[in-house]
Protein backbone atom coordinates (compact mmCIF):
# COMPACT_ATOMS: atom_id res chain seq x y z
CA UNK A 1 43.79 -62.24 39.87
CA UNK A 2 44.63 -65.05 42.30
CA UNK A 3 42.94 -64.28 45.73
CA UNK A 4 40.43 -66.46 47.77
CA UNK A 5 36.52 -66.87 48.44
CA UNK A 6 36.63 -63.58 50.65
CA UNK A 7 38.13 -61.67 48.44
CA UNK A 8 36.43 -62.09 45.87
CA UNK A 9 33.19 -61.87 47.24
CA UNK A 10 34.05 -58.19 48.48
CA UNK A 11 35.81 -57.08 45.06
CA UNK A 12 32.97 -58.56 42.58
CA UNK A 13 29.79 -57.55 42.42
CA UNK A 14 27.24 -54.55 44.56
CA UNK A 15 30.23 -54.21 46.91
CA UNK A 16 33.20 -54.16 44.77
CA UNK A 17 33.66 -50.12 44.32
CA UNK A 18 34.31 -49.94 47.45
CA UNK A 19 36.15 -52.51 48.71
CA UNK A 20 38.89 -53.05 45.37
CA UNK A 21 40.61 -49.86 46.82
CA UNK A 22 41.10 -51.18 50.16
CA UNK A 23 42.15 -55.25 49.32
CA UNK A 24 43.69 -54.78 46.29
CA UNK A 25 47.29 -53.63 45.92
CA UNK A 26 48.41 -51.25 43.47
CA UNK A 27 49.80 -53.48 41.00
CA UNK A 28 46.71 -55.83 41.74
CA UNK A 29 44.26 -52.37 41.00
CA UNK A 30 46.31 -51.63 37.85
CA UNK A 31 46.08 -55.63 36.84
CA UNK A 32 42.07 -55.31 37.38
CA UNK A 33 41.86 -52.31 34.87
CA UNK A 34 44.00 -54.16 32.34
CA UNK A 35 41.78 -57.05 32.40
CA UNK A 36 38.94 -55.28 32.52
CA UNK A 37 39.30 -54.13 28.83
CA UNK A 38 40.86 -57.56 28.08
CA UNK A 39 37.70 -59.55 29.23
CA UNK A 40 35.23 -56.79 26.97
CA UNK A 41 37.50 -57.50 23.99
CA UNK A 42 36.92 -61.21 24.54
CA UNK A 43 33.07 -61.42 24.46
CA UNK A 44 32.69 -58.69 21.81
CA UNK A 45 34.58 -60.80 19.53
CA UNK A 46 32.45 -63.79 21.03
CA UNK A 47 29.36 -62.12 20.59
CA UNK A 48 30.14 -60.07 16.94
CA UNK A 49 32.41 -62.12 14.91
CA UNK A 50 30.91 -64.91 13.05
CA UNK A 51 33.92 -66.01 10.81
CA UNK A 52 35.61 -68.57 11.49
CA UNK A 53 38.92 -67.03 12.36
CA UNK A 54 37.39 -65.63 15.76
CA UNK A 55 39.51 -68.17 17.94
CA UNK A 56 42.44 -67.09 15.86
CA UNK A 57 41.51 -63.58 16.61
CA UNK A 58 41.29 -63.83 20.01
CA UNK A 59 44.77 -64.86 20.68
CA UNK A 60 46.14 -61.59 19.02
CA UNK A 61 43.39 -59.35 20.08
CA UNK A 62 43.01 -60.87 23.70
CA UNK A 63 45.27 -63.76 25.17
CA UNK A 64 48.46 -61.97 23.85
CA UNK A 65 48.38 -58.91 25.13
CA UNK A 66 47.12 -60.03 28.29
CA UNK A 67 49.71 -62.49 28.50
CA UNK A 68 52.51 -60.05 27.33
CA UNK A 69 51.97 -57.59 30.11
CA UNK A 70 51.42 -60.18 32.63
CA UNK A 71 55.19 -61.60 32.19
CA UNK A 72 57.19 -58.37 31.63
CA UNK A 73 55.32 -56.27 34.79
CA UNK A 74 53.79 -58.78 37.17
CA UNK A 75 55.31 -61.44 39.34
CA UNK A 76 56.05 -64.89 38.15
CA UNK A 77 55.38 -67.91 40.32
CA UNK A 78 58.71 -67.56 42.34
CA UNK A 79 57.39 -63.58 43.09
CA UNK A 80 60.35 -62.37 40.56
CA UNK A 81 59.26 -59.73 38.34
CA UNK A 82 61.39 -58.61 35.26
CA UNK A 83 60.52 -55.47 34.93
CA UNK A 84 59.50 -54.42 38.12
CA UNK A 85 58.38 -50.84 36.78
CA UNK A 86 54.31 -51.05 37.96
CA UNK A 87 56.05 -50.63 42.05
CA UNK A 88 56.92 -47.11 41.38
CA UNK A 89 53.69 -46.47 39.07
CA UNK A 90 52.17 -42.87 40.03
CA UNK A 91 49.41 -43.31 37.70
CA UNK A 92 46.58 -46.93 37.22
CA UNK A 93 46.89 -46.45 33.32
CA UNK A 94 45.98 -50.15 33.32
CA UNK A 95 42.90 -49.84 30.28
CA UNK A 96 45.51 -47.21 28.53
CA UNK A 97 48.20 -50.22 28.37
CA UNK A 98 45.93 -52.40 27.66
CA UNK A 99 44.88 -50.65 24.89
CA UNK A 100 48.73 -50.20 23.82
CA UNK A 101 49.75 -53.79 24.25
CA UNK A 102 46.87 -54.63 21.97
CA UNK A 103 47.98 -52.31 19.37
CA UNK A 104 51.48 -53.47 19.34
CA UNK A 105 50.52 -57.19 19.32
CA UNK A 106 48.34 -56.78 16.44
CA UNK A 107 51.06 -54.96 14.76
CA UNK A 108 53.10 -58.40 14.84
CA UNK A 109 49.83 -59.86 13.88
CA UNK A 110 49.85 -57.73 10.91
CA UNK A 111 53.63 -58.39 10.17
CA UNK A 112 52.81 -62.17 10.27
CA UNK A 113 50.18 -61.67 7.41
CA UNK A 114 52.19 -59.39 5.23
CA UNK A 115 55.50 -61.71 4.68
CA UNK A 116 53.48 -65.26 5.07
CA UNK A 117 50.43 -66.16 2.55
CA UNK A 118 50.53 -69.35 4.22
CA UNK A 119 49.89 -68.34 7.58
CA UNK A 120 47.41 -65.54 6.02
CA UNK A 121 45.70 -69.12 4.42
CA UNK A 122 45.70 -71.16 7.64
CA UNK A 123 44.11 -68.42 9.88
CA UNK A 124 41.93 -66.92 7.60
CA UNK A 125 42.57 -63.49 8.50
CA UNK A 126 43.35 -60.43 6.10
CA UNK A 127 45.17 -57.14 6.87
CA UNK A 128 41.72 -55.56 6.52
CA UNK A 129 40.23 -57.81 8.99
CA UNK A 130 42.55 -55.97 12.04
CA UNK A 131 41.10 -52.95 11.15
CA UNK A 132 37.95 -53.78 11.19
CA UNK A 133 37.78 -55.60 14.14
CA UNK A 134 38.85 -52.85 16.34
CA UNK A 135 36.02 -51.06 14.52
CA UNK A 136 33.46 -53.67 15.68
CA UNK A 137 35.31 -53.94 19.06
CA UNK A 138 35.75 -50.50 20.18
CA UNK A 139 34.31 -48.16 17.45
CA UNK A 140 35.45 -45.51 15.41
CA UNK A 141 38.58 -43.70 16.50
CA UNK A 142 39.34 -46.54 18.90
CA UNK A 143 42.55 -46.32 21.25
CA UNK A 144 43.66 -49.62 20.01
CA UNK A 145 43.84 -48.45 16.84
CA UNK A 146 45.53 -45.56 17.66
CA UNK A 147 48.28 -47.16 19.13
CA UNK A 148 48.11 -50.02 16.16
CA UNK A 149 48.69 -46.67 14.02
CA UNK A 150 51.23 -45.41 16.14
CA UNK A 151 53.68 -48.76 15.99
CA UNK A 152 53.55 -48.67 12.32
CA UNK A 153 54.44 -45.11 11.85
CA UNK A 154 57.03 -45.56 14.90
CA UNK A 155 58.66 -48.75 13.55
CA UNK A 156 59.69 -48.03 10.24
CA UNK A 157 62.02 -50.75 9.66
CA UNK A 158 63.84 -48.50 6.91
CA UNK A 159 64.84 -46.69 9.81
CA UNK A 160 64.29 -48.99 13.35
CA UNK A 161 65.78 -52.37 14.09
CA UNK A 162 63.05 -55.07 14.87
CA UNK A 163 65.02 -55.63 17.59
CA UNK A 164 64.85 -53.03 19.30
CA UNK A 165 60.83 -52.57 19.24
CA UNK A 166 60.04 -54.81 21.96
CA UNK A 167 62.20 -52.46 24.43
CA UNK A 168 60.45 -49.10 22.85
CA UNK A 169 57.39 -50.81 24.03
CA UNK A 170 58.23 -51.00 27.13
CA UNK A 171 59.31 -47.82 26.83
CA UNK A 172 56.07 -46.47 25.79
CA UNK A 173 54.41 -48.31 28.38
CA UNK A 174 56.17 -47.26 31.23
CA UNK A 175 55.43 -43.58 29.68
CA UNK A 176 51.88 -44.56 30.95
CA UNK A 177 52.43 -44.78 34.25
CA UNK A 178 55.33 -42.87 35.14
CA UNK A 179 55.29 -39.51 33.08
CA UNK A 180 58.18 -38.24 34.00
CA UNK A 181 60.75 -38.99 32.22
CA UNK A 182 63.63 -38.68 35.05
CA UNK A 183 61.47 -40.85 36.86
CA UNK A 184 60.80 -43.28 34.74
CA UNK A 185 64.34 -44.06 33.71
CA UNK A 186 64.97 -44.52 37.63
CA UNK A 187 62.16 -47.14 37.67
CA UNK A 188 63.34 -49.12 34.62
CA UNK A 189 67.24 -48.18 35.18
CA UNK A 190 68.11 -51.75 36.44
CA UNK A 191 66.40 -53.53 33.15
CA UNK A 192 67.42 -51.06 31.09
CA UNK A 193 71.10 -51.10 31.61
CA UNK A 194 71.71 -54.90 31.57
CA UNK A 195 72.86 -55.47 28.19
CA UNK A 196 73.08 -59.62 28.52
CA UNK A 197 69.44 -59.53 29.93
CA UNK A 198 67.95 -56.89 27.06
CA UNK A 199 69.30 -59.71 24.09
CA UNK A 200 67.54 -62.15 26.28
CA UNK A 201 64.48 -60.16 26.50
CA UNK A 202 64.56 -59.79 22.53
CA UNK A 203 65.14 -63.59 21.87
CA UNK A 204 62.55 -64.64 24.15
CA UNK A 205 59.88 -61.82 22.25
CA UNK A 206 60.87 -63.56 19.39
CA UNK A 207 59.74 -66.59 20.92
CA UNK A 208 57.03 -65.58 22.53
CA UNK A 209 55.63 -64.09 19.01
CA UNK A 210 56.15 -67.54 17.13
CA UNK A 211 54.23 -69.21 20.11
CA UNK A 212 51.33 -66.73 19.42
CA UNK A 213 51.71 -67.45 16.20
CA UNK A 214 50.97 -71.61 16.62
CA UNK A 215 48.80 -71.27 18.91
CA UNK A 216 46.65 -68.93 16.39
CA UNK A 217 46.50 -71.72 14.07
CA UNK A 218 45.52 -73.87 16.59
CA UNK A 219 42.65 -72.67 16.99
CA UNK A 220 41.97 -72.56 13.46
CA UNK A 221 41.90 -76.80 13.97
């Protein structure tokens, strides 16, 4: 989070319990959970994996997700947000989403390997190498893996346009903060309805996968 010498000082460290209530704002509290779990992920995979993929790994597992939620819910430079759903949040389910936006990245992840052997090649990483890392990451019967679990039962592309999975996400994750579902229609209901914005919202997932996707083998360089 971007905030100065002073505030940082009273948010970090022996102090920080009790002053993060009082200087941060809600969507900066709910931020600080989601990067909380973020910033674990990212020196557990430091500290465990030894392969060689682990940069490659880190994108999907860490600087994905984190970057994912950070441009759908939280303001951009010019203080626009595009889905502005985190100002009516009634509940800081920021280490739940994060745990959710990890799962569905790493269910693109795992798309990515299935239909390209030469991006499986280049990265080094095998579709029983996800698994497993959210094993080493967060244990057995891991929330990330739940939710991993619960995008590929939920997007069975038999039966669910690709298209449409990047809204049911946000779907999903406004679930998290906003149980109610009257409610949270009301808090998405702008977004939701524009029709011209939602095909620009899917084209620019679409983009925003293939980036992940370079910059995974990247790091692989």
């Amino acid at each position: 989070m971007k905030h100065g010498p002073i505030k940082t000082f009273f948010t970090r460290g022996f102090f920080g319990g009790l002053f993060r209530p009082i200087l941060y704002s809600k969507k900066d509290k709910i931020h600080y959970e989601f990067m909380g779990i973020i910033t674990d992920t990212i020196e557990t995979i430091d500290a465990k994996i030894n392969n060689p993929n682990k940069m490659a790994l880190q994108i999907w597992f860490s600087m994905a997700p984190l970057e994912h939620f950070e441009l759908l819910f939280l303001p951009d430079n010019n203080k626009k947000t595009l889905i502005p759903m985190l100002d009516k949040a009634e509940i800081n389910s920021g280490k739940e989403c994060a745990y959710l936006t990890q799962g569905f990245m790493l269910f693109y992840l795992e798309q990515l390997l299935k239909n390209s052997s030469e991006y499986r090649e280049k990265v080094k990483i095998s579709l029983e190498d996800i698994d497993n890392t959210c094993r080493i990451i967060y244990e057995a019967n891991n929330s990330t893996l739940k939710y991993l679990n619960y995008f590929r039962n939920t997007f069975d592309r038999e039966k669910v346009d690709p298209r449409d999975e990047p809204i049911i996400y946000v779907y999903r994750a406004t679930e998290l903060f906003i149980p109610d579902s009257n409610r949270k229609k009301t808090a998405i209901k702008d977004w939701d309805e524009n029709m011209l914005g939602k095909l620009d919202f899917i084209n620019g997932f679409t983009n925003f996968i293939n980036i992940q996707k370079e910059n995974s083998i990247k790091m692989m360089n």
